[in-house]
PDB file of N, CA and C in Angstrom:
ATOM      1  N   UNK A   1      -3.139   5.632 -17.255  1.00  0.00           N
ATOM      2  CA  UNK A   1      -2.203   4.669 -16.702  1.00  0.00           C
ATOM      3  C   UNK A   1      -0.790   5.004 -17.146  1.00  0.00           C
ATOM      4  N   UNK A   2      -0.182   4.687 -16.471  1.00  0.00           N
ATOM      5  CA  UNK A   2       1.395   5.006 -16.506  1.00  0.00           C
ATOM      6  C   UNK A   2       1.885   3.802 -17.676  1.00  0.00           C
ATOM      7  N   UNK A   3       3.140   3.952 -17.991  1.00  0.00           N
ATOM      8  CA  UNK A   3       3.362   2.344 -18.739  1.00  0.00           C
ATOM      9  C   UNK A   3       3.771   1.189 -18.186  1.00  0.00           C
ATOM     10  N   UNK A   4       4.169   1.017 -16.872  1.00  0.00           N
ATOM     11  CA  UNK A   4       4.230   0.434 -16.105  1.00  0.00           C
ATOM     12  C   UNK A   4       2.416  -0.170 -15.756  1.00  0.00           C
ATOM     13  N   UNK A   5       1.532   0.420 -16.002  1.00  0.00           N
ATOM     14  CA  UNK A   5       0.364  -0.354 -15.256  1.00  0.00           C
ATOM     15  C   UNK A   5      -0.500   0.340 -14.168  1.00  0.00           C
ATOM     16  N   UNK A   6       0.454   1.000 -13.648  1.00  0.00           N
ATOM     17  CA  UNK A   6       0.024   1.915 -12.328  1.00  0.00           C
ATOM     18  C   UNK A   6      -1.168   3.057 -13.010  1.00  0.00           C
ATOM     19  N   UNK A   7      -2.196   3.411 -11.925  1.00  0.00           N
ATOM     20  CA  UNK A   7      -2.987   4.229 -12.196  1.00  0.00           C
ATOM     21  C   UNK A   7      -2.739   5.667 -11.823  1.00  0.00           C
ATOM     22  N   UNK A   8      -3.001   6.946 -12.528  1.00  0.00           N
ATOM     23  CA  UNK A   8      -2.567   7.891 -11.967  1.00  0.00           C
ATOM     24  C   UNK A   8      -4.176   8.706 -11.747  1.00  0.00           C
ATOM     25  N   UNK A   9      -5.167   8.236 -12.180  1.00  0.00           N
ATOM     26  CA  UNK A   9      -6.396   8.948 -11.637  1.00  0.00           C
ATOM     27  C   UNK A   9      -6.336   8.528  -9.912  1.00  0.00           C
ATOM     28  N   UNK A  10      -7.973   9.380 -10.352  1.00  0.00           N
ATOM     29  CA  UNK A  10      -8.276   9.539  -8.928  1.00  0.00           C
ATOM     30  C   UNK A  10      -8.843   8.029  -8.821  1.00  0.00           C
ATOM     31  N   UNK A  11      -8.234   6.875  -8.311  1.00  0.00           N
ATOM     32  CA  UNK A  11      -8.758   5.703  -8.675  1.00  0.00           C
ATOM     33  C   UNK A  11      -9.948   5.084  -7.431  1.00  0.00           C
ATOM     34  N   UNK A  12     -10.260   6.159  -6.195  1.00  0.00           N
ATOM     35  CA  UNK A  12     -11.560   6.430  -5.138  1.00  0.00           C
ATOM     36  C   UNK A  12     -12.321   7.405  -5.449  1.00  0.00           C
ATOM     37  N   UNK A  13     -12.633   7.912  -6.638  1.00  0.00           N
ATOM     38  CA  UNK A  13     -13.637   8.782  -7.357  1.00  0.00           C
ATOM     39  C   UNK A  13     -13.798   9.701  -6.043  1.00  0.00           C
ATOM     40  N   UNK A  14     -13.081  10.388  -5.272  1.00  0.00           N
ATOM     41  CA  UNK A  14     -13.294  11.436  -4.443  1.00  0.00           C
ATOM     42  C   UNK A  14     -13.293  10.934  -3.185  1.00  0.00           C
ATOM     43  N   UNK A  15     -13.322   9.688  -3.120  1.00  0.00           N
ATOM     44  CA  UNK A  15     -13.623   9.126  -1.531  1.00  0.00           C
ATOM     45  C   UNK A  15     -12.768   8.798  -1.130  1.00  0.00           C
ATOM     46  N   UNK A  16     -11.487   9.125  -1.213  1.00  0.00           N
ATOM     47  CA  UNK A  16      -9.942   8.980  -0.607  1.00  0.00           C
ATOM     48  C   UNK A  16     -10.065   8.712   0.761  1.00  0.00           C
ATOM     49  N   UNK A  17     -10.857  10.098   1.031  1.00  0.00           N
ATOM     50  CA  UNK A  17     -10.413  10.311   2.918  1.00  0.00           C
ATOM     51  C   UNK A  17     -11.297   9.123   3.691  1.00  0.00           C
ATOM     52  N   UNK A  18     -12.022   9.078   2.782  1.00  0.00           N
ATOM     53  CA  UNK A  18     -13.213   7.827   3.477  1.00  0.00           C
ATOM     54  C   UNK A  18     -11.985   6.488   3.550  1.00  0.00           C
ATOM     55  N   UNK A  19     -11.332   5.820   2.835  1.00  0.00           N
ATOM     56  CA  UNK A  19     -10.483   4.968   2.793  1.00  0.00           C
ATOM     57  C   UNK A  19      -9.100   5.074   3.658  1.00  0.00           C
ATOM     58  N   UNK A  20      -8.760   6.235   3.700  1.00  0.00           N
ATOM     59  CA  UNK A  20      -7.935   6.739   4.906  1.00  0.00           C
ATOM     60  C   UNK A  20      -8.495   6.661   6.243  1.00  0.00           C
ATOM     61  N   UNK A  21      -9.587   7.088   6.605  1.00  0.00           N
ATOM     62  CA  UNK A  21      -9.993   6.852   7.343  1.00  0.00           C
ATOM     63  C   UNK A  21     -10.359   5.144   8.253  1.00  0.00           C
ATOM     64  N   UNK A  22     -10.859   4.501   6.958  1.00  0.00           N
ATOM     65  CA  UNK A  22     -11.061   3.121   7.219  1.00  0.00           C
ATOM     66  C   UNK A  22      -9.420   2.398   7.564  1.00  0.00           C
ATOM     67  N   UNK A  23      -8.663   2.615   7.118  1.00  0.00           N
ATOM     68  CA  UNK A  23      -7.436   2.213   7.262  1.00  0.00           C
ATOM     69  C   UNK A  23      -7.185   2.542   9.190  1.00  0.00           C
ATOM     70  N   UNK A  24      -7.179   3.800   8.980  1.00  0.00           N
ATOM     71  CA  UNK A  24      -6.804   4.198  10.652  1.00  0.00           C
ATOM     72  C   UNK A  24      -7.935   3.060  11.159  1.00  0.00           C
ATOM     73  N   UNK A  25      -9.108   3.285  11.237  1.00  0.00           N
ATOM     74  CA  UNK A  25     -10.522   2.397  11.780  1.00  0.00           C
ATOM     75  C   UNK A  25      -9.675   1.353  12.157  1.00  0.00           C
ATOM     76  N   UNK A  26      -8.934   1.067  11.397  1.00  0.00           N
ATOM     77  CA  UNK A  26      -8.505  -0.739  11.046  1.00  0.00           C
ATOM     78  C   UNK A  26      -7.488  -1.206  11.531  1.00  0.00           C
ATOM     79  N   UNK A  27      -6.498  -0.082  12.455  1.00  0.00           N
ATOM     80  CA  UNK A  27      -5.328  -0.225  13.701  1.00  0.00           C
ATOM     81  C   UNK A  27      -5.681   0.367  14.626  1.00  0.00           C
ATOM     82  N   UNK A  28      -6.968   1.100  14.371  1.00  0.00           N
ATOM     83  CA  UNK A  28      -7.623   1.202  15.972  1.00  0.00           C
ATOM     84  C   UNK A  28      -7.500   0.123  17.123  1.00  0.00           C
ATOM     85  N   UNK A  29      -6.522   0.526  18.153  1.00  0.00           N
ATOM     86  CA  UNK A  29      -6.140  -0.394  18.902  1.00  0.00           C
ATOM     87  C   UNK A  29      -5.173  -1.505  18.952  1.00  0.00           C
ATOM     88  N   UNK A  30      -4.195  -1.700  18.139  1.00  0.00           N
ATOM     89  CA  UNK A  30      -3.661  -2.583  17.769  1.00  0.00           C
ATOM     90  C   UNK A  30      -2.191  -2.168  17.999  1.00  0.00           C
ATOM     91  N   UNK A  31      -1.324  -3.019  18.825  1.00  0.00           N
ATOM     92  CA  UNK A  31      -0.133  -2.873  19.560  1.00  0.00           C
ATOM     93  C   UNK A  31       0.748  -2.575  17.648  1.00  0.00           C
ATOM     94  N   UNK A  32       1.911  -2.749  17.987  1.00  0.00           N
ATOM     95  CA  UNK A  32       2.509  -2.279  16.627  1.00  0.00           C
ATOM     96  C   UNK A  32       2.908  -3.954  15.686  1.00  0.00           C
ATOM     97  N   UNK A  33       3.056  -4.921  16.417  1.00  0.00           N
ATOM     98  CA  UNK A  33       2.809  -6.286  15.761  1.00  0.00           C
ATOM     99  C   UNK A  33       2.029  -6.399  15.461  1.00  0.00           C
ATOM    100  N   UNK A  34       0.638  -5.955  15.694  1.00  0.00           N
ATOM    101  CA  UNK A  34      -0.803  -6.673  15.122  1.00  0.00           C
ATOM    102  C   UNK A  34      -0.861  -5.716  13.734  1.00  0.00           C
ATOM    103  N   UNK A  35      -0.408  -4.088  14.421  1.00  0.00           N
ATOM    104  CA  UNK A  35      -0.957  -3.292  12.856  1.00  0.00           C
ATOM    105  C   UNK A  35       0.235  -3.799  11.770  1.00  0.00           C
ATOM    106  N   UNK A  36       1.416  -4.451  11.910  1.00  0.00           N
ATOM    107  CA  UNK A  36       2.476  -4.789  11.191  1.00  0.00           C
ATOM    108  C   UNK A  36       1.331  -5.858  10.306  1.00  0.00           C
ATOM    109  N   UNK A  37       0.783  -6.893  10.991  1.00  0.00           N
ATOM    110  CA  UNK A  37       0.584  -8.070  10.708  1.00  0.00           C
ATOM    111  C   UNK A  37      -0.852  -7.369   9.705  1.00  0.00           C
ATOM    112  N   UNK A  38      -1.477  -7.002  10.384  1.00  0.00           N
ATOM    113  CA  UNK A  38      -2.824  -6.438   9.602  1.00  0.00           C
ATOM    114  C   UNK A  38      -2.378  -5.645   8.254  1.00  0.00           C
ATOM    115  N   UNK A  39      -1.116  -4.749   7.800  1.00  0.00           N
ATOM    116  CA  UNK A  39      -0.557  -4.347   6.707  1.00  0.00           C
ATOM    117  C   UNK A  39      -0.007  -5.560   6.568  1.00  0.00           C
ATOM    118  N   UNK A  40       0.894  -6.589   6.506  1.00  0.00           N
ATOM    119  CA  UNK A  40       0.871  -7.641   5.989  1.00  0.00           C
ATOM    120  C   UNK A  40      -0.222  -8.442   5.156  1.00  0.00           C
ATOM    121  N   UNK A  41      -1.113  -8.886   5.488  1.00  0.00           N
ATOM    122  CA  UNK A  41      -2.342  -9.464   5.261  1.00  0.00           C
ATOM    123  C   UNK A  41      -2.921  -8.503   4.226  1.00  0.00           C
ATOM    124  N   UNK A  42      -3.441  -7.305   4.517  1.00  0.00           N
ATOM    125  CA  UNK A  42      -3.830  -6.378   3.438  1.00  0.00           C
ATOM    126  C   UNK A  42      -3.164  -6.068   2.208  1.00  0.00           C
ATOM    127  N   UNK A  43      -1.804  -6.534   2.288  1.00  0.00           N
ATOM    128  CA  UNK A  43      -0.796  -6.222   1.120  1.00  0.00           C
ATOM    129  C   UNK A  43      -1.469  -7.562   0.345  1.00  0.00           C
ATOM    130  N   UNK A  44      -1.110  -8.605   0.885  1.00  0.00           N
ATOM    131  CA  UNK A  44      -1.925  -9.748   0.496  1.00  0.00           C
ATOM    132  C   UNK A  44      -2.531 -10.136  -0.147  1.00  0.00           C
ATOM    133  N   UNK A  45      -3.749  -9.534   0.267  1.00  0.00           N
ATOM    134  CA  UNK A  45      -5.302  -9.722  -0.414  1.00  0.00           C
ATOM    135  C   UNK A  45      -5.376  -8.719  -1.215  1.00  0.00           C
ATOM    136  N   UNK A  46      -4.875  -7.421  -1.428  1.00  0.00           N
ATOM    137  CA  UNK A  46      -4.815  -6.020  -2.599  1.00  0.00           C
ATOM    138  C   UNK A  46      -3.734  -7.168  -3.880  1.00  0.00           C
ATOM    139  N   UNK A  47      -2.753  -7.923  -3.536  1.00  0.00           N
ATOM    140  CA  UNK A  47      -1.515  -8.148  -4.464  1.00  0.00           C
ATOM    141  C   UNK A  47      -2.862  -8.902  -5.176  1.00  0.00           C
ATOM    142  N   UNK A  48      -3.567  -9.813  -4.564  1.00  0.00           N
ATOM    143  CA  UNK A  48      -4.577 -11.116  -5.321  1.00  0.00           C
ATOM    144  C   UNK A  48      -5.030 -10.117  -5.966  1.00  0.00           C
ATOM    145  N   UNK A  49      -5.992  -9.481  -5.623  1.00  0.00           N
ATOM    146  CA  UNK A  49      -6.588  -8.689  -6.349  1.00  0.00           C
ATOM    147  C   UNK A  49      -6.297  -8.036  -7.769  1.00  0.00           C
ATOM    148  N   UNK A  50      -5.323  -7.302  -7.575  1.00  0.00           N
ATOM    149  CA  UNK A  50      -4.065  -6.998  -8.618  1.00  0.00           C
ATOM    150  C   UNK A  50      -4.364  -8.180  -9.406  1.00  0.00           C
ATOM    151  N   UNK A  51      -3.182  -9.005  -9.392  1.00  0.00           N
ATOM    152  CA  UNK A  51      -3.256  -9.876 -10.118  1.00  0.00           C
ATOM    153  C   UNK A  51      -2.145 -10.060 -10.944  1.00  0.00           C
ATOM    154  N   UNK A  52      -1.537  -8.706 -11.547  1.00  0.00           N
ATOM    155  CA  UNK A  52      -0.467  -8.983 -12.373  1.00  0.00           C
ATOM    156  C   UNK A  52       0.758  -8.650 -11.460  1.00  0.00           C
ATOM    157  N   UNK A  53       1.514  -9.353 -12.011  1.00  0.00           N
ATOM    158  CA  UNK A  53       2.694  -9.266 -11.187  1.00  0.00           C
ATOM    159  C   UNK A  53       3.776  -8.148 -11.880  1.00  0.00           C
ATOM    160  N   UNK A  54       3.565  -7.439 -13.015  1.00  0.00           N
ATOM    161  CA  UNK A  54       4.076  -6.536 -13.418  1.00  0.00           C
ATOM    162  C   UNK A  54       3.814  -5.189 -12.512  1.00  0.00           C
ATOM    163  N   UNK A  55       2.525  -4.968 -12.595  1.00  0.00           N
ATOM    164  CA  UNK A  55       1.893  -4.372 -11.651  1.00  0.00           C
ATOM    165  C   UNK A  55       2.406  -3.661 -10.491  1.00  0.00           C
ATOM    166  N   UNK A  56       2.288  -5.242  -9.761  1.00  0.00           N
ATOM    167  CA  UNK A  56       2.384  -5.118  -8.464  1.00  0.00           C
ATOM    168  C   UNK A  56       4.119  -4.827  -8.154  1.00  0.00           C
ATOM    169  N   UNK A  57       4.933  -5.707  -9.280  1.00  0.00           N
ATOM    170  CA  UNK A  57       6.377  -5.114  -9.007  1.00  0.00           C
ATOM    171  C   UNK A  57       6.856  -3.396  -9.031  1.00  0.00           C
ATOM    172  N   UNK A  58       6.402  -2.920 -10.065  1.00  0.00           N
ATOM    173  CA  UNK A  58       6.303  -1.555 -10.793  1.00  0.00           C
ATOM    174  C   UNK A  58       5.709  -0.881  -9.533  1.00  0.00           C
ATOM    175  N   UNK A  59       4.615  -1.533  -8.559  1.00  0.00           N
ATOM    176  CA  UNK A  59       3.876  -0.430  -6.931  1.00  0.00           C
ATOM    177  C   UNK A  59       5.194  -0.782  -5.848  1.00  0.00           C
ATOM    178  N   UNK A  60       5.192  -2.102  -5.916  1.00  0.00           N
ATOM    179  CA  UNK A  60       6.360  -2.188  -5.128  1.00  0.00           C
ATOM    180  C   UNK A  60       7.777  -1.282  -5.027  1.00  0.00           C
ATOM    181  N   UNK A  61       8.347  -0.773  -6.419  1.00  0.00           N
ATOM    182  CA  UNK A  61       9.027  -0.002  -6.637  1.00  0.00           C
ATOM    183  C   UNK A  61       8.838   1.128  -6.122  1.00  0.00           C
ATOM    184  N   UNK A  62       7.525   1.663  -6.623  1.00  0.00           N
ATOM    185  CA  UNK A  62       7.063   2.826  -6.322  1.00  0.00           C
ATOM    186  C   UNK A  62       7.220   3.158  -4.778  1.00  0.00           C
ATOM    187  N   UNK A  63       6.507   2.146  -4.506  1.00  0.00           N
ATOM    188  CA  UNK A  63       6.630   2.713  -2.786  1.00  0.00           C
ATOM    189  C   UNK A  63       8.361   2.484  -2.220  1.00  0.00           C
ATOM    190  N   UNK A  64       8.986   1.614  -2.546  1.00  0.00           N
ATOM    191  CA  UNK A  64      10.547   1.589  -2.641  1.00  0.00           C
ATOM    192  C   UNK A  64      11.184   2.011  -2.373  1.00  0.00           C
ATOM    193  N   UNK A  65      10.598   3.674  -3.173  1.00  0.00           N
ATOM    194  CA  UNK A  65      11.698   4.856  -3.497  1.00  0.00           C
ATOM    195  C   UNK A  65      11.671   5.574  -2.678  1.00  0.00           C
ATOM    196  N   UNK A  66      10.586   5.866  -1.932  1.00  0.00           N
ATOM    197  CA  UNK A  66      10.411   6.533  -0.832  1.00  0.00           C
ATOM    198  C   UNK A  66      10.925   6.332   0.439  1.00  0.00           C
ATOM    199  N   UNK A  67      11.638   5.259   0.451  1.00  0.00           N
ATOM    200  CA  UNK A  67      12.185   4.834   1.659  1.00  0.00           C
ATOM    201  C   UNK A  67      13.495   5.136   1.286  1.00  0.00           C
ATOM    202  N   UNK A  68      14.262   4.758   2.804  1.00  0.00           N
ATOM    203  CA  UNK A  68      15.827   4.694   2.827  1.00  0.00           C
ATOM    204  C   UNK A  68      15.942   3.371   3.978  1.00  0.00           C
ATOM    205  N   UNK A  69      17.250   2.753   3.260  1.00  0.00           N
ATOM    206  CA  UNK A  69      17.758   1.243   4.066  1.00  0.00           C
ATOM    207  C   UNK A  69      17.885   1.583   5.147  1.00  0.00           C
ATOM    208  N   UNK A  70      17.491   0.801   6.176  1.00  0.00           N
ATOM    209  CA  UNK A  70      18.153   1.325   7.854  1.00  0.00           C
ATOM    210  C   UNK A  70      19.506   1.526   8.064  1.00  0.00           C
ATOM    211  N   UNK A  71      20.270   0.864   7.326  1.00  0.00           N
ATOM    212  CA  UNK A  71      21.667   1.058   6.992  1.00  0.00           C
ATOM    213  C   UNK A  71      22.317   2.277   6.792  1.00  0.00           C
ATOM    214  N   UNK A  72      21.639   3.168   5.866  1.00  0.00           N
ATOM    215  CA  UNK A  72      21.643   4.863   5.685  1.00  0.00           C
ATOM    216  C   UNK A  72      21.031   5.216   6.780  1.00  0.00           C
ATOM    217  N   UNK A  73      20.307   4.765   7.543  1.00  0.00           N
ATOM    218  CA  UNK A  73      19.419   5.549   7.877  1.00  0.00           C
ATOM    219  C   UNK A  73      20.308   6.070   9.037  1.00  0.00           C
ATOM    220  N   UNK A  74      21.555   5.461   9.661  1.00  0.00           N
ATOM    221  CA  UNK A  74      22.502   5.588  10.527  1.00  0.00           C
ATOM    222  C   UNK A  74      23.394   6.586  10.528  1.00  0.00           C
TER     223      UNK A  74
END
């Protein structure tokens, strides 16, 4: 674990693509509001899960960084 909380194993013991896969499975078909709404909801129920809010701030970050504001993005 990082010190933040975050995990850096393989935390799907090898079954990544299987979970990638289920993800696609899971906007199979779905206009771009529904798959918005369906990643909504899934953020959701993973944050409960979680549980800590250190955690989940420290993933939030993480994924964060990878982006750029639409503002730059101009």
């Amino acid at each position: 674990m990082t010190k933040d909380g975050l995990r850096l194993d393989d935390g799907f013991s090898g079954g990544a693509d299987g979970v990638y896969e289920s993800l696609i499975h899971a906007h199979r078909g779905l206009g771009d509001e529904e798959s918005a709404a369906l990643n909504a909801r899934l953020v959701l129920i993973l944050a409960h899960e979680v549980g800590d809010p250190a955690v989940l701030a420290a993933a939030i970050a993480l994924a964060r960084r990878s982006l750029r504001p639409a503002a730059e993005a101009r």
